[in-house]
Protein backbone atom coordinates (compact mmCIF):
# COMPACT_ATOMS: atom_id res chain seq x y z
CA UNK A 1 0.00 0.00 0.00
CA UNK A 2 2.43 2.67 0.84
CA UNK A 3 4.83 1.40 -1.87
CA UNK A 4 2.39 2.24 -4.59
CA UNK A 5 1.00 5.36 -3.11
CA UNK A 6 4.54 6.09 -3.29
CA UNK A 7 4.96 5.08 -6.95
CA UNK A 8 1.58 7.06 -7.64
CA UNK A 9 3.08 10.54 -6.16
CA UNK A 10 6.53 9.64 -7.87
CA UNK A 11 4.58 9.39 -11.60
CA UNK A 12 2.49 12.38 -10.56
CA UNK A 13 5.52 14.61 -10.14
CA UNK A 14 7.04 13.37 -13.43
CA UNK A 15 3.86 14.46 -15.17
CA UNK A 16 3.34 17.37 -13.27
CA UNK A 17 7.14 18.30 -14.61
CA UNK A 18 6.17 17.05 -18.39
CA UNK A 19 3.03 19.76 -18.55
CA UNK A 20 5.31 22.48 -17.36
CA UNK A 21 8.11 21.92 -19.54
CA UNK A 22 5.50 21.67 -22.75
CA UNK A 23 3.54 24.69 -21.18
CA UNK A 24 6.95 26.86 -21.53
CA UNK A 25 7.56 25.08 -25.03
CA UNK A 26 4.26 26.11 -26.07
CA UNK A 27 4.38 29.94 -25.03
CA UNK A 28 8.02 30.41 -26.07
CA UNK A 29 6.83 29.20 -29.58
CA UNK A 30 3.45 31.51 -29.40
CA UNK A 31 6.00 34.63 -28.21
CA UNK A 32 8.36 33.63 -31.77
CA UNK A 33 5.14 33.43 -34.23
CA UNK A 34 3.88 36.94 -32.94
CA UNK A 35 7.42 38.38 -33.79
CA UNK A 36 7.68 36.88 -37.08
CA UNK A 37 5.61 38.22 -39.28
CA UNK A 38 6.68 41.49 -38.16
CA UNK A 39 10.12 40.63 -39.45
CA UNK A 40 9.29 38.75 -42.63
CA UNK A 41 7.19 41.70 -43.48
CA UNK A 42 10.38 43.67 -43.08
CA UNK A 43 13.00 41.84 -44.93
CA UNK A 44 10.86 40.16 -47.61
CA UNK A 45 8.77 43.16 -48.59
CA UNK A 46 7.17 42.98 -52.51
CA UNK A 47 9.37 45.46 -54.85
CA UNK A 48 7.26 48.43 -55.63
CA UNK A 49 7.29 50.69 -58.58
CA UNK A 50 8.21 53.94 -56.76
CA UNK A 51 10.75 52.78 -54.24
CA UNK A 52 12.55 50.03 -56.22
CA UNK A 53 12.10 49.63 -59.72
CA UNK A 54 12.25 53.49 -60.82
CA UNK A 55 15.37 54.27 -59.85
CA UNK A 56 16.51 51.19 -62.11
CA UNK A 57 14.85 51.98 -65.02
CA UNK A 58 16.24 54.98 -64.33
CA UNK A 59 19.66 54.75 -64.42
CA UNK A 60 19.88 51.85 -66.73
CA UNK A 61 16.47 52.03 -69.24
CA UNK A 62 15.98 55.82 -69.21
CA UNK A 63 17.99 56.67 -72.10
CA UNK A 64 15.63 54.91 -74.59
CA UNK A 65 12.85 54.05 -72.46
CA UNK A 66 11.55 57.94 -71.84
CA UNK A 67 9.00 61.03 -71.94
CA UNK A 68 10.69 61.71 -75.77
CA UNK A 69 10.92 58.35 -76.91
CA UNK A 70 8.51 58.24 -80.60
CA UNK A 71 8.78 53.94 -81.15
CA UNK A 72 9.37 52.84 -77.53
CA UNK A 73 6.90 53.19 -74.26
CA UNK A 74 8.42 55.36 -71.79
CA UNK A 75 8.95 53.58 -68.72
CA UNK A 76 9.56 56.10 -66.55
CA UNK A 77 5.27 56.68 -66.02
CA UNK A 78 3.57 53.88 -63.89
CA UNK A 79 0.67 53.34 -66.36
CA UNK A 80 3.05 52.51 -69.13
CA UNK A 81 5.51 50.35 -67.33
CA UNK A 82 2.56 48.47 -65.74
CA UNK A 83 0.77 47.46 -69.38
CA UNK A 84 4.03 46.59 -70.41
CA UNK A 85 5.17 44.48 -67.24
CA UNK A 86 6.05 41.53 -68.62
CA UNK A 87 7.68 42.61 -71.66
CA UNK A 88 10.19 44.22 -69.20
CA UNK A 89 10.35 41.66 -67.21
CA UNK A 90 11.04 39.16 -70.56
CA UNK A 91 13.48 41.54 -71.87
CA UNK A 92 15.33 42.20 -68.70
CA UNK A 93 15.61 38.51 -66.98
CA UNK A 94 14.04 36.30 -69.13
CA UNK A 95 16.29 36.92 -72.13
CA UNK A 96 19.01 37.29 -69.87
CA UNK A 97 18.31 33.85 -68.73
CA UNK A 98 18.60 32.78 -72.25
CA UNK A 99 14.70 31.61 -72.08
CA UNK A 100 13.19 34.26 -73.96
CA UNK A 101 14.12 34.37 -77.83
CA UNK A 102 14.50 38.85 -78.24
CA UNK A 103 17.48 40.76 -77.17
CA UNK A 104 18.46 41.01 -73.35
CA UNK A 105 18.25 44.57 -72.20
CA UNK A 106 20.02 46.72 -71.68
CA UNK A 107 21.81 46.56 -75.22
CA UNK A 108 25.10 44.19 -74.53
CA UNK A 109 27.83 46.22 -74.28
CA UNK A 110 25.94 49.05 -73.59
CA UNK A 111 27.37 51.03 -70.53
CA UNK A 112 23.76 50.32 -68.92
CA UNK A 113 24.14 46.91 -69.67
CA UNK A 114 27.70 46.93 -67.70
CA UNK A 115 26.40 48.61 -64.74
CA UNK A 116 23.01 46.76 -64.58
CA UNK A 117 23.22 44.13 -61.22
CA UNK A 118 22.30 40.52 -60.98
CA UNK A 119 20.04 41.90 -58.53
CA UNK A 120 18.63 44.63 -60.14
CA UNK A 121 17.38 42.23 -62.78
CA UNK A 122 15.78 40.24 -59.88
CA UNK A 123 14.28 43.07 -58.66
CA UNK A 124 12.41 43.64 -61.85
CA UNK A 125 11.17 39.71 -62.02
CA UNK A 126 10.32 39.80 -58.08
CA UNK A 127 8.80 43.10 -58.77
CA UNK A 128 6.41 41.83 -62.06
CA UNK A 129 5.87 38.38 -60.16
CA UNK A 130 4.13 40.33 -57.34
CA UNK A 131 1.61 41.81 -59.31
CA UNK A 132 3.70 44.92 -59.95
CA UNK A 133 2.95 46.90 -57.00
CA UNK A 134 3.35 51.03 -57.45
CA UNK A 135 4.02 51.88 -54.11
CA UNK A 136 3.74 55.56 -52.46
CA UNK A 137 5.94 58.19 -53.17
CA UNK A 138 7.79 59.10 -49.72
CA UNK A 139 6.90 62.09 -48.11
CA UNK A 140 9.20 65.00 -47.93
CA UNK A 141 12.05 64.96 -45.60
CA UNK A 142 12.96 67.05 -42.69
CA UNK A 143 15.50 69.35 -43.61
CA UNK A 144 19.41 68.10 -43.77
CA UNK A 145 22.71 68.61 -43.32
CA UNK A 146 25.06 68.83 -46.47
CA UNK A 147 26.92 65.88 -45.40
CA UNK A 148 23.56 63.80 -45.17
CA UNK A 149 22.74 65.34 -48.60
CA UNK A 150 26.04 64.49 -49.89
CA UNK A 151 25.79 60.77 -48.72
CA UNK A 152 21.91 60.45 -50.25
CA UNK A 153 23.01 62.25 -53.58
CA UNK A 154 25.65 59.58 -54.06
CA UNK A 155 23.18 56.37 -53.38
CA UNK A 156 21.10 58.33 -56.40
CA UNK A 157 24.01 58.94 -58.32
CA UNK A 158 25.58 55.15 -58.56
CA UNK A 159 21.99 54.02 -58.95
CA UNK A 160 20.55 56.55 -61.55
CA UNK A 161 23.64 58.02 -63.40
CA UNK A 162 26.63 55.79 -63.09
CA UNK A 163 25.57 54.12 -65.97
CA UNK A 164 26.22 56.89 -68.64
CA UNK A 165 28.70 58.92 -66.54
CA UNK A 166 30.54 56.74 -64.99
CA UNK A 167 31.53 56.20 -61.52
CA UNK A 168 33.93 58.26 -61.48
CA UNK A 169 32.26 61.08 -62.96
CA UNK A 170 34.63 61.12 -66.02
CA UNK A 171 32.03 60.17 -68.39
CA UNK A 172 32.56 58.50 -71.48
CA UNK A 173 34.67 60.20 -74.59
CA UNK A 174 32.57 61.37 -77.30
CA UNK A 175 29.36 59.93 -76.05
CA UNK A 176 28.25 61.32 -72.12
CA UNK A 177 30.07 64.51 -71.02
CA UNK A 178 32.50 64.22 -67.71
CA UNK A 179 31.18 65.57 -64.13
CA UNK A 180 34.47 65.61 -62.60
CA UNK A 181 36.08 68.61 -62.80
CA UNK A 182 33.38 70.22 -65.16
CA UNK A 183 33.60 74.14 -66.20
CA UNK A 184 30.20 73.79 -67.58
CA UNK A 185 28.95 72.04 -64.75
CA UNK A 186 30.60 74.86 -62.43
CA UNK A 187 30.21 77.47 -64.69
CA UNK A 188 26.48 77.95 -63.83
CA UNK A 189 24.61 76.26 -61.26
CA UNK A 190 20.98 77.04 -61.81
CA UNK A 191 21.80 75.39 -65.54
CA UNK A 192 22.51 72.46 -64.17
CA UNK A 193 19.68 72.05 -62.09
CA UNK A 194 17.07 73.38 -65.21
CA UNK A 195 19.19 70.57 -67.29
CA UNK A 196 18.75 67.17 -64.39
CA UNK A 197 14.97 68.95 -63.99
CA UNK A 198 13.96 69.23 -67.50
CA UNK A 199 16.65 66.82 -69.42
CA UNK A 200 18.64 68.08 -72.35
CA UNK A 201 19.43 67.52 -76.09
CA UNK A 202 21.96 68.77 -78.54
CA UNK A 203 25.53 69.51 -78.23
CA UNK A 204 27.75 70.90 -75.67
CA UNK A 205 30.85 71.75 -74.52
CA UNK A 206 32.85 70.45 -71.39
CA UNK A 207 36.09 71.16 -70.80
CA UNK A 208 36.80 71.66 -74.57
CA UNK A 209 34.91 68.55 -76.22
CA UNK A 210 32.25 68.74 -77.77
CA UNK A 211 29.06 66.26 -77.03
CA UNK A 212 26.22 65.58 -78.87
CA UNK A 213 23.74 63.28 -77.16
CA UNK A 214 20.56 63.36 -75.06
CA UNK A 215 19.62 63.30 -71.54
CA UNK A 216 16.26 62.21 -70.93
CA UNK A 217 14.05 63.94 -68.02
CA UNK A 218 13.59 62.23 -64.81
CA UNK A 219 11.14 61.89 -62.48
CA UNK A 220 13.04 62.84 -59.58
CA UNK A 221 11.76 64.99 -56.42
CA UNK A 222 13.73 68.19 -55.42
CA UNK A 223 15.39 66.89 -52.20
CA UNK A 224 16.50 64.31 -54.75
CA UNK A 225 17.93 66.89 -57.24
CA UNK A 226 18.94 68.41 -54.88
CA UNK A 227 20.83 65.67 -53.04
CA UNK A 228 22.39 64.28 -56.08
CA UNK A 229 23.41 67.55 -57.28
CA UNK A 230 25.15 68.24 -54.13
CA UNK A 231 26.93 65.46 -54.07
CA UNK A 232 27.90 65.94 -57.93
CA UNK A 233 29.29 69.05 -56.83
CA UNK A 234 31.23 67.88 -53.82
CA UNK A 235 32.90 65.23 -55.70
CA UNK A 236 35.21 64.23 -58.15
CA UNK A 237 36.77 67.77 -57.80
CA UNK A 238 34.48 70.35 -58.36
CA UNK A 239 33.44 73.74 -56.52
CA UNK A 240 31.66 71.95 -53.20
CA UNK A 241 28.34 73.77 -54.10
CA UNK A 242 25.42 73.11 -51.90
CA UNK A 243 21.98 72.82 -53.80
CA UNK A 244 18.45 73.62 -52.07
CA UNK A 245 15.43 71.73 -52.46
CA UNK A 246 13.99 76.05 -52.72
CA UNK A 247 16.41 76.42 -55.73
CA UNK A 248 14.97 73.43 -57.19
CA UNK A 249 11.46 74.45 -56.97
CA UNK A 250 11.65 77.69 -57.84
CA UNK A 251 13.56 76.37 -60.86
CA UNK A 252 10.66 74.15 -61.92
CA UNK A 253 8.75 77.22 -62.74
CA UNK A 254 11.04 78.55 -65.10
CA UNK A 255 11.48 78.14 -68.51
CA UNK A 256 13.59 75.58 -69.51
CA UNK A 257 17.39 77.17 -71.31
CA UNK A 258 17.63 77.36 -74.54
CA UNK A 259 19.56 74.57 -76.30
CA UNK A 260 23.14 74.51 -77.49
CA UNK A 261 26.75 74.18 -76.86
CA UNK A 262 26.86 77.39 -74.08
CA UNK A 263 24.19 78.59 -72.04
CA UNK A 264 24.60 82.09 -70.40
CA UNK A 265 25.20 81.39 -66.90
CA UNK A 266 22.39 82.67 -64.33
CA UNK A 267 22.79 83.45 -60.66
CA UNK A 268 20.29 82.33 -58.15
CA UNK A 269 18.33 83.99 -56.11
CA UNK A 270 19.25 82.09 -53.13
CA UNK A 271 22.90 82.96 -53.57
């Protein structure tokens, strides 16, 4: 009698120990699951338009793919880029993959098509594959120092306009004018902001050569001009200029300047 009264309290303990250990099992594994989706949602967000694919058809589609373009759809406006998802997609990864029978884009050899990324290209599949997703435009910033606009204005630069002129801002001969060191770029600030604002055409003159292509317009805020502007002009040894989101919108009401291998250099108002 006591010996199994014994055994009885002996099994009850044992079970008593088994229900606590699964009860702490059970609410450490309830405590994970209400913290996960909070961080899948963070790292494995769907690509949207605005925030992720723009800025690459920006820098590496833009120059055909634009507002001027007469036999190709301009990429650059949602509507457009949507109705002709999964041609991009196709032409982009697809082709690229060797599984689609057209062209890869960008054009081999193409300087977009050597600064393009493996994951830029999955980016634009991810991006179609998710029902291709436009996304919000972010709101406005707070107002920032020129370092922080320096360090923003090169993320947009290497994204948007590393392709054509290069990296290192020296551009490529004959073909896409240098930044570094530029006298026309110097020369006149409030030109250079009409030009990234507006785009440009025709020929020009930097530092003695002459250029004759086309720079399409972009649709890019003005803390973004502004940003990559200032960071233009605080790198690759020119004057360490500081541009304003202000100069930028003022700018956007004027007139855009006329055409041709010199412009007449204005000074802002904000100067």
């Amino acid at each position: 009698m006591h010996t199994c009264i014994f055994h009885n309290s002996k099994r009850s303990g044992l079970i008593r120990a088994c229900l606590l250990a699964t009860l702490a099992c059970l609410s450490s594994t309830w405590a994970s699951a209400q913290s996960a989706p909070a961080t899948a949602e963070s790292t494995n967000q769907a690509p949207t338009y605005l925030r992720d694919v723009l800025p690459i058809i920006m820098g590496k589609c833009s120059r055909c793919h634009n507002e001027q373009a007469r036999f190709v759809y301009n990429w650059l406006d949602y509507r457009t880029a949507y109705a002709d998802r999964w041609e991009i997609r196709r032409r982009l990864w697809d082709s690229w993959k060797g599984t689609y029978y057209k062209e890869s884009m960008p054009i081999a050899n193409s300087p977009e098509s050597l600064a393009i990324t493996d994951e830029e290209r999955l980016i634009i599949r991810n991006w179609v594959a998710a029902g291709a997703l436009r996304g919000v435009t972010p709101p406005p910033g707070a107002p920032k120092s020129k370092a922080e606009k320096i360090e923003l204005g090169r993320r947009l630069f290497t994204s948007i306009c590393a392709a054509c002129h290069q990296p290192t801002g020296q551009g490529l001969p004959n073909v896409f004018p240098p930044l570094a060191s530029s006298d026309f770029l110097n020369a006149d600030k409030n030109r250079a902001i009409k030009i990234v604002i507006n785009g440009r055409q025709g020929e020009l003159i930097v530092n003695g050569r002459k250029f004759n292509n086309s720079m399409p317009q972009f649709p890019l805020s003005d803390d973004d001009i502004a940003n990559a502007l200032t960071f233009v002009y605080n790198s690759f040894g020119n004057s360490g200029l500081e541009v304003k989101p202000e100069e930028v919108k003022f700018l956007r009401t004027q007139p855009p300047d006329p055409e041709g291998p010199r412009g007449i250099p204005q000074k802002s108002p904000y100067e």
